[in-house]
PDB file of N, CA and C in Angstrom:
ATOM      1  N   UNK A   1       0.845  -1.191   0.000  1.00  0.00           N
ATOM      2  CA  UNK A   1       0.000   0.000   0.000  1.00  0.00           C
ATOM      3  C   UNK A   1       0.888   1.252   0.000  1.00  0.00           C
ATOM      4  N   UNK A   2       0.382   1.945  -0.942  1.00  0.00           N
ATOM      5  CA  UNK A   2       1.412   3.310  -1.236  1.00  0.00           C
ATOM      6  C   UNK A   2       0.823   4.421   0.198  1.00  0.00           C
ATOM      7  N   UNK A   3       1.642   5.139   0.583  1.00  0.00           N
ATOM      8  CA  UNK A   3       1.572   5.380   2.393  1.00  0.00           C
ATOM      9  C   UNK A   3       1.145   7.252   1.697  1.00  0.00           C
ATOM     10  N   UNK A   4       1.381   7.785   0.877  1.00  0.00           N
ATOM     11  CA  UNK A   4       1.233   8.953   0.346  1.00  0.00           C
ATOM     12  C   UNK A   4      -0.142   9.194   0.238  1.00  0.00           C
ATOM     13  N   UNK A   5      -0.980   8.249  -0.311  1.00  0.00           N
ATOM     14  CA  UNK A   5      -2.236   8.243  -0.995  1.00  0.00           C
ATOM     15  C   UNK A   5      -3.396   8.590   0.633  1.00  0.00           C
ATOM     16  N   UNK A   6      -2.645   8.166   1.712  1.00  0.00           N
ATOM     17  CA  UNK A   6      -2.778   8.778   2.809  1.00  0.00           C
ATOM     18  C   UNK A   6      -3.225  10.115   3.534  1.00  0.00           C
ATOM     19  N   UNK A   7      -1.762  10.665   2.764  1.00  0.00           N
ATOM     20  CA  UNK A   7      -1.720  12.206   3.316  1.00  0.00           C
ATOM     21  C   UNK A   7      -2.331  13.043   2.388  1.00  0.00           C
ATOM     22  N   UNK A   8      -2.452  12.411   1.191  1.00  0.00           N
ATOM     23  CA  UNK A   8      -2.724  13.439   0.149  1.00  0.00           C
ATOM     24  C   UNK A   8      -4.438  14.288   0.799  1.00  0.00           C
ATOM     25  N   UNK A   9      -5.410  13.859   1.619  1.00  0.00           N
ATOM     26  CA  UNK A   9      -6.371  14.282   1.265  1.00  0.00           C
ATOM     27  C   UNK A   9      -6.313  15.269   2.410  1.00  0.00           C
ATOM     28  N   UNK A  10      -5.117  15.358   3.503  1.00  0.00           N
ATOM     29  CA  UNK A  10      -4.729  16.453   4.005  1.00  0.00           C
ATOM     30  C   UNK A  10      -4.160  17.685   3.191  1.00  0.00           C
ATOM     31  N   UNK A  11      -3.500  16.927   2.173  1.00  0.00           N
ATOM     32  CA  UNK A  11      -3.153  18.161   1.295  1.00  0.00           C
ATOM     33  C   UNK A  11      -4.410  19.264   0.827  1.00  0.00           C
ATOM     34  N   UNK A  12      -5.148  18.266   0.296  1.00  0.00           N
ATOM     35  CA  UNK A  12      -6.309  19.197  -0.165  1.00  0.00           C
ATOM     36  C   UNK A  12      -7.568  20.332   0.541  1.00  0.00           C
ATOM     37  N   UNK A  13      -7.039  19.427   2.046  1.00  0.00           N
ATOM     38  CA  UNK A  13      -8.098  20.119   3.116  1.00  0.00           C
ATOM     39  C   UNK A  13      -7.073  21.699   3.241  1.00  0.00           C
ATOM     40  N   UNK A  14      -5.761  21.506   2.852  1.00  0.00           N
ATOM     41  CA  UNK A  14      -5.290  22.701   3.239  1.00  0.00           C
ATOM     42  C   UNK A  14      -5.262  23.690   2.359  1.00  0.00           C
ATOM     43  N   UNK A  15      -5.553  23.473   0.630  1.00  0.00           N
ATOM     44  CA  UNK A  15      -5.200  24.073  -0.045  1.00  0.00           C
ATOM     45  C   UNK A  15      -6.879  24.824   0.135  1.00  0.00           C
ATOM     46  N   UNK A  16      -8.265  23.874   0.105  1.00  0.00           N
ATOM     47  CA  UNK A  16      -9.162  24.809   0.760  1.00  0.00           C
ATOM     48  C   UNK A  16      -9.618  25.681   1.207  1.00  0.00           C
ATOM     49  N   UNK A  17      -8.422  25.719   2.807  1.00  0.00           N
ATOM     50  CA  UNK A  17      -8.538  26.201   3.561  1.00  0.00           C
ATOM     51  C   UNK A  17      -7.993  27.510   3.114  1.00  0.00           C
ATOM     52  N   UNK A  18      -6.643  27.545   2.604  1.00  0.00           N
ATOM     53  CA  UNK A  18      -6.049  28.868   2.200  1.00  0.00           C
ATOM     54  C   UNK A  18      -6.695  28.965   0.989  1.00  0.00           C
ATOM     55  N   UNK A  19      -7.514  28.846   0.583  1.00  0.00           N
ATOM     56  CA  UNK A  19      -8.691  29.553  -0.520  1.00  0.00           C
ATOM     57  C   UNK A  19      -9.249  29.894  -0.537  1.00  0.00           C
ATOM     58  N   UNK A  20     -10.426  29.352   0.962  1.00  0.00           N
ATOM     59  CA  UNK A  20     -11.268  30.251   1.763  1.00  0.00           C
ATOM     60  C   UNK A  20     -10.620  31.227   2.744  1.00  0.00           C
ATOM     61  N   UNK A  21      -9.550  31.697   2.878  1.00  0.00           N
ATOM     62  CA  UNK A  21      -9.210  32.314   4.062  1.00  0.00           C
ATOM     63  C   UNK A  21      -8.866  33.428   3.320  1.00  0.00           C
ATOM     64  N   UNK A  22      -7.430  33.052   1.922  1.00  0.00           N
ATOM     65  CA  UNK A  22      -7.202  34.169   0.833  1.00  0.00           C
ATOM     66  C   UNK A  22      -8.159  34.967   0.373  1.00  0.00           C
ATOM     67  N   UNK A  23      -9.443  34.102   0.013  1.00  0.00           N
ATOM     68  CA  UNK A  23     -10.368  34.851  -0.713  1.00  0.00           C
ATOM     69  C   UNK A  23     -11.455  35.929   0.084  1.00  0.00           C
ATOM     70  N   UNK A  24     -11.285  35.144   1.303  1.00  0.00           N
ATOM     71  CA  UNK A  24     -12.285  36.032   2.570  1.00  0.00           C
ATOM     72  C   UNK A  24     -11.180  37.653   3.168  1.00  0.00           C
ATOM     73  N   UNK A  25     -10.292  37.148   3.025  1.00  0.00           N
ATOM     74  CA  UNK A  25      -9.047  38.250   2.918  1.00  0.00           C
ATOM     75  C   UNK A  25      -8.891  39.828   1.736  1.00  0.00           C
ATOM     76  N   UNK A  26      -8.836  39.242   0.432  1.00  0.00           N
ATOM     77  CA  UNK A  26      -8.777  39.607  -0.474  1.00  0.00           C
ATOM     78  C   UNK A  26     -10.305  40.612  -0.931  1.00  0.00           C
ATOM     79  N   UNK A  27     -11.167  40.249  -0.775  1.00  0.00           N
ATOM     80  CA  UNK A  27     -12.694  40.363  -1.315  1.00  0.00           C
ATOM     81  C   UNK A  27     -12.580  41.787  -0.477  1.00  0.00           C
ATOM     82  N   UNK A  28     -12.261  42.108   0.377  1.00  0.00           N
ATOM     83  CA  UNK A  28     -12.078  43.245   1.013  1.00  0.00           C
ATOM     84  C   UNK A  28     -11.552  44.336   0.500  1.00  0.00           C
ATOM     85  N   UNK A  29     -10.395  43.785  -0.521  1.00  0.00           N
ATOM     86  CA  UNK A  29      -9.595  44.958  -1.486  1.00  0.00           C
ATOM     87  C   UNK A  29     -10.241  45.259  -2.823  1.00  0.00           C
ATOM     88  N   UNK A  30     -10.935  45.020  -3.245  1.00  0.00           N
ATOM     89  CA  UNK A  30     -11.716  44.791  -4.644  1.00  0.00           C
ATOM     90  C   UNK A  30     -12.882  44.849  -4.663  1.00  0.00           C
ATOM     91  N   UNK A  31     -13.329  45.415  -5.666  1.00  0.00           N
ATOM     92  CA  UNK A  31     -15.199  45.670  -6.113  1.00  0.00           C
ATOM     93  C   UNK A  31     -15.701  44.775  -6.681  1.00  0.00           C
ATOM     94  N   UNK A  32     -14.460  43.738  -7.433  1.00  0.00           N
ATOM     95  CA  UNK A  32     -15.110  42.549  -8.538  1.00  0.00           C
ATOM     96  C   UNK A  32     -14.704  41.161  -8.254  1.00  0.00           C
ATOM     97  N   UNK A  33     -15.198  40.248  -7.966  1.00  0.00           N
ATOM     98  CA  UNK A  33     -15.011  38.937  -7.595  1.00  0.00           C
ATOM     99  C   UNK A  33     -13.971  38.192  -8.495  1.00  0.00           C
ATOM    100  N   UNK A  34     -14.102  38.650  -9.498  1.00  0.00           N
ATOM    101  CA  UNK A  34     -12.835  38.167 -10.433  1.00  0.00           C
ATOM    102  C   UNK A  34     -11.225  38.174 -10.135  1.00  0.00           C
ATOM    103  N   UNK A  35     -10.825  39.248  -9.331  1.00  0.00           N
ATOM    104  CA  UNK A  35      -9.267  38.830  -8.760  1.00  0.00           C
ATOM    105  C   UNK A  35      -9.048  38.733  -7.958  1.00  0.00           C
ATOM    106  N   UNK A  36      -9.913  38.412  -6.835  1.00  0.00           N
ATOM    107  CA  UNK A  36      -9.964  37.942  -5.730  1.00  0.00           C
ATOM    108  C   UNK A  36     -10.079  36.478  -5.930  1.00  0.00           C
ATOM    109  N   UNK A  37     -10.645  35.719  -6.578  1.00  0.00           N
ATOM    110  CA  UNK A  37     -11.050  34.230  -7.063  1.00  0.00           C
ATOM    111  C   UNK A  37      -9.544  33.588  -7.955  1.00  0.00           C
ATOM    112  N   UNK A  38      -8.422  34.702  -8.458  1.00  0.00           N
ATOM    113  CA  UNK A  38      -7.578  34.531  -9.010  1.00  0.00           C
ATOM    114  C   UNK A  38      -6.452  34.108  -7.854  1.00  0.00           C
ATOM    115  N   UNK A  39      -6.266  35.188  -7.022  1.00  0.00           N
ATOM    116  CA  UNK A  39      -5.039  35.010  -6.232  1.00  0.00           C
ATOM    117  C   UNK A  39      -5.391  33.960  -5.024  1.00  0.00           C
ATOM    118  N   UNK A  40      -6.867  33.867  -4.712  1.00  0.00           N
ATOM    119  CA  UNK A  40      -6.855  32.323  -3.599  1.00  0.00           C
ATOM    120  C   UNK A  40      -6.864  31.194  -4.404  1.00  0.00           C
ATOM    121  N   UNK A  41      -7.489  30.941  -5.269  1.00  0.00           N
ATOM    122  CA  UNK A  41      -6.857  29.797  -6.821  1.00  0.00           C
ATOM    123  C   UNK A  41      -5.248  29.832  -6.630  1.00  0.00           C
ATOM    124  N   UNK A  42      -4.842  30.816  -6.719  1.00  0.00           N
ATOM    125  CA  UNK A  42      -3.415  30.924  -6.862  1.00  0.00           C
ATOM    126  C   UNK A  42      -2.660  30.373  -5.639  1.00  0.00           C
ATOM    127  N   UNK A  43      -3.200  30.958  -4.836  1.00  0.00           N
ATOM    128  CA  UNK A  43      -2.455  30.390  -3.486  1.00  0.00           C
ATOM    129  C   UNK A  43      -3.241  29.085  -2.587  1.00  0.00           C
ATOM    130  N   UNK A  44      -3.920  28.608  -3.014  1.00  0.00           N
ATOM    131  CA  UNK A  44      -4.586  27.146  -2.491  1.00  0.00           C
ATOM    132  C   UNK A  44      -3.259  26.407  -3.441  1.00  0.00           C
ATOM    133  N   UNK A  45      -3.345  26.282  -4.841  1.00  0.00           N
ATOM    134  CA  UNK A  45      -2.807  25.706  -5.453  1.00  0.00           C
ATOM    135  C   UNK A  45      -1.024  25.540  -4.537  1.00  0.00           C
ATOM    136  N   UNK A  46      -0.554  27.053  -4.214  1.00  0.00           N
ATOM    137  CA  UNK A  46       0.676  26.910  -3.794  1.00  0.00           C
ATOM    138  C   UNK A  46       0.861  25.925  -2.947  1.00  0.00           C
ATOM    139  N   UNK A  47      -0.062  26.625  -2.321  1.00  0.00           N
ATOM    140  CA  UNK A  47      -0.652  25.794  -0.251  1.00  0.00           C
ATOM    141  C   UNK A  47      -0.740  23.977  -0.631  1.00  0.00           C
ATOM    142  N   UNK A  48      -1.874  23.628  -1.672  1.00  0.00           N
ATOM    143  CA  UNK A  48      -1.314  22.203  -2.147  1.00  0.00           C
ATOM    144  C   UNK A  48       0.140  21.366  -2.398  1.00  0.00           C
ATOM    145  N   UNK A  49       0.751  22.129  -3.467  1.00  0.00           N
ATOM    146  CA  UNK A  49       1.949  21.694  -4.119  1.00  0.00           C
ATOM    147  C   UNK A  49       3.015  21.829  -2.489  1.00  0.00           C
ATOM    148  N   UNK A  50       2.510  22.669  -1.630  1.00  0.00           N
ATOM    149  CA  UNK A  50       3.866  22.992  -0.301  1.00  0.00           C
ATOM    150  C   UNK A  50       3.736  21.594   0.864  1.00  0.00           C
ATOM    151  N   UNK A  51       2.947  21.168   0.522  1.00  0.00           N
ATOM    152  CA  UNK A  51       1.801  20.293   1.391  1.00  0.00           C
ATOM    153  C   UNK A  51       2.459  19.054   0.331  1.00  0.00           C
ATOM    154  N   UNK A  52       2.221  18.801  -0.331  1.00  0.00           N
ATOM    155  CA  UNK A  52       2.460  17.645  -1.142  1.00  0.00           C
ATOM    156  C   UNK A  52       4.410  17.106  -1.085  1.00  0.00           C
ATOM    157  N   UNK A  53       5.072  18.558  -0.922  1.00  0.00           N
ATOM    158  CA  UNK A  53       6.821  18.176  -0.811  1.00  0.00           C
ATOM    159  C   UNK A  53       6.955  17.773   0.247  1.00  0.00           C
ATOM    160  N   UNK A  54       5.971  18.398   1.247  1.00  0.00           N
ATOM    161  CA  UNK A  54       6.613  18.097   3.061  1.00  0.00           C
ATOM    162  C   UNK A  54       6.234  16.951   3.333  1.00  0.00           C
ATOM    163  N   UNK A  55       4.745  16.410   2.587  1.00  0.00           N
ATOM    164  CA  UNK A  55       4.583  15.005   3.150  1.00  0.00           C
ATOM    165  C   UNK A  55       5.695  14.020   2.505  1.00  0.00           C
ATOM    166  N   UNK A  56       6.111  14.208   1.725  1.00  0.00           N
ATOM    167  CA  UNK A  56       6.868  13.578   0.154  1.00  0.00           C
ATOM    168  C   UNK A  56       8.394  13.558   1.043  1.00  0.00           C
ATOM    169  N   UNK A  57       8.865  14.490   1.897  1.00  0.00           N
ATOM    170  CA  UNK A  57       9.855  14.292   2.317  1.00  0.00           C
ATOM    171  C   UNK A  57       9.899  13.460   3.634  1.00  0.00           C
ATOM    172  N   UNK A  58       9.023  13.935   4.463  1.00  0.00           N
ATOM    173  CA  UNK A  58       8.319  13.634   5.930  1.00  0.00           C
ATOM    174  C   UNK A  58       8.568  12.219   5.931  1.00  0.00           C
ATOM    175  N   UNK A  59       7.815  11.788   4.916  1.00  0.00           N
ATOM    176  CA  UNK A  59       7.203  10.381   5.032  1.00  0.00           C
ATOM    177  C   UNK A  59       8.687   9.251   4.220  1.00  0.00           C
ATOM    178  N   UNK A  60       9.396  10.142   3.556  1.00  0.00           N
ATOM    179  CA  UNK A  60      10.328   9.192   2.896  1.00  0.00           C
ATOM    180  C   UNK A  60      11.728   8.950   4.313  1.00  0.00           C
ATOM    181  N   UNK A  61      11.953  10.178   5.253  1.00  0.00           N
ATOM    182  CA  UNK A  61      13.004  10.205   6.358  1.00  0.00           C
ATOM    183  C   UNK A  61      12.673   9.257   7.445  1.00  0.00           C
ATOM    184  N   UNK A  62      11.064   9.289   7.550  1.00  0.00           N
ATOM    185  CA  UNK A  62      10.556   8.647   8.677  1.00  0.00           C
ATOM    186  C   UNK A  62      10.488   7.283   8.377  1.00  0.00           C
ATOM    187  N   UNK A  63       9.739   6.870   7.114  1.00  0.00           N
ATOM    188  CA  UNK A  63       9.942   5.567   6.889  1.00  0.00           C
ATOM    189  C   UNK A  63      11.213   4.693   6.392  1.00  0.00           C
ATOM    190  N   UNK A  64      12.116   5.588   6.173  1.00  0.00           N
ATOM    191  CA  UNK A  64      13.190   4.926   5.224  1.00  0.00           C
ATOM    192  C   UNK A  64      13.621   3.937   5.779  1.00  0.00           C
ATOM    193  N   UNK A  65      13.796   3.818   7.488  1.00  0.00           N
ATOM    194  CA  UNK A  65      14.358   3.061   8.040  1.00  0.00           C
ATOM    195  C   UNK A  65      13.119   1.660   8.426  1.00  0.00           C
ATOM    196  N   UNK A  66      12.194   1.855   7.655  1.00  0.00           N
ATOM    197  CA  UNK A  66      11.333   0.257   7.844  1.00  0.00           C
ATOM    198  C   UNK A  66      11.283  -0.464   6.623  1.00  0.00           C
ATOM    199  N   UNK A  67      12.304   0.226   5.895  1.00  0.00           N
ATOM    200  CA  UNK A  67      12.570  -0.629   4.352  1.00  0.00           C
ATOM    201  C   UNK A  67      13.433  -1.684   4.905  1.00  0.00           C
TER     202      UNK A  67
END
């Protein structure tokens, strides 16, 4: 069983989260929903991909030694 397929759906709860938080942030600076919907897109996505290296490393240091 691949041990990643695990963490991944933490990844996604986080990229969410900083999408709803960016965008509840952002909507404050702007009159039009359109670039506000750009830069939390933008930064969920980051928030994913940052989330996806740490488990990717996390999980390869911690387990290496039960190979």
């Amino acid at each position: 069983m691949n041990i990643y397929f695990i963490f991944i759906p933490f990844a996604l709860i986080a990229g969410m989260m900083a999408y709803l938080i960016t965008y509840n942030e952002w909507m404050r600076h702007y009159s039009t929903k359109k670039e506000p919907k750009k830069i939390a897109l933008e930064m969920a996505f980051f928030t994913f991909i940052i989330f996806v290296v740490i488990i990717f490393f996390v999980v390869n240091i911690l387990f290496a030694g039960l190979k």
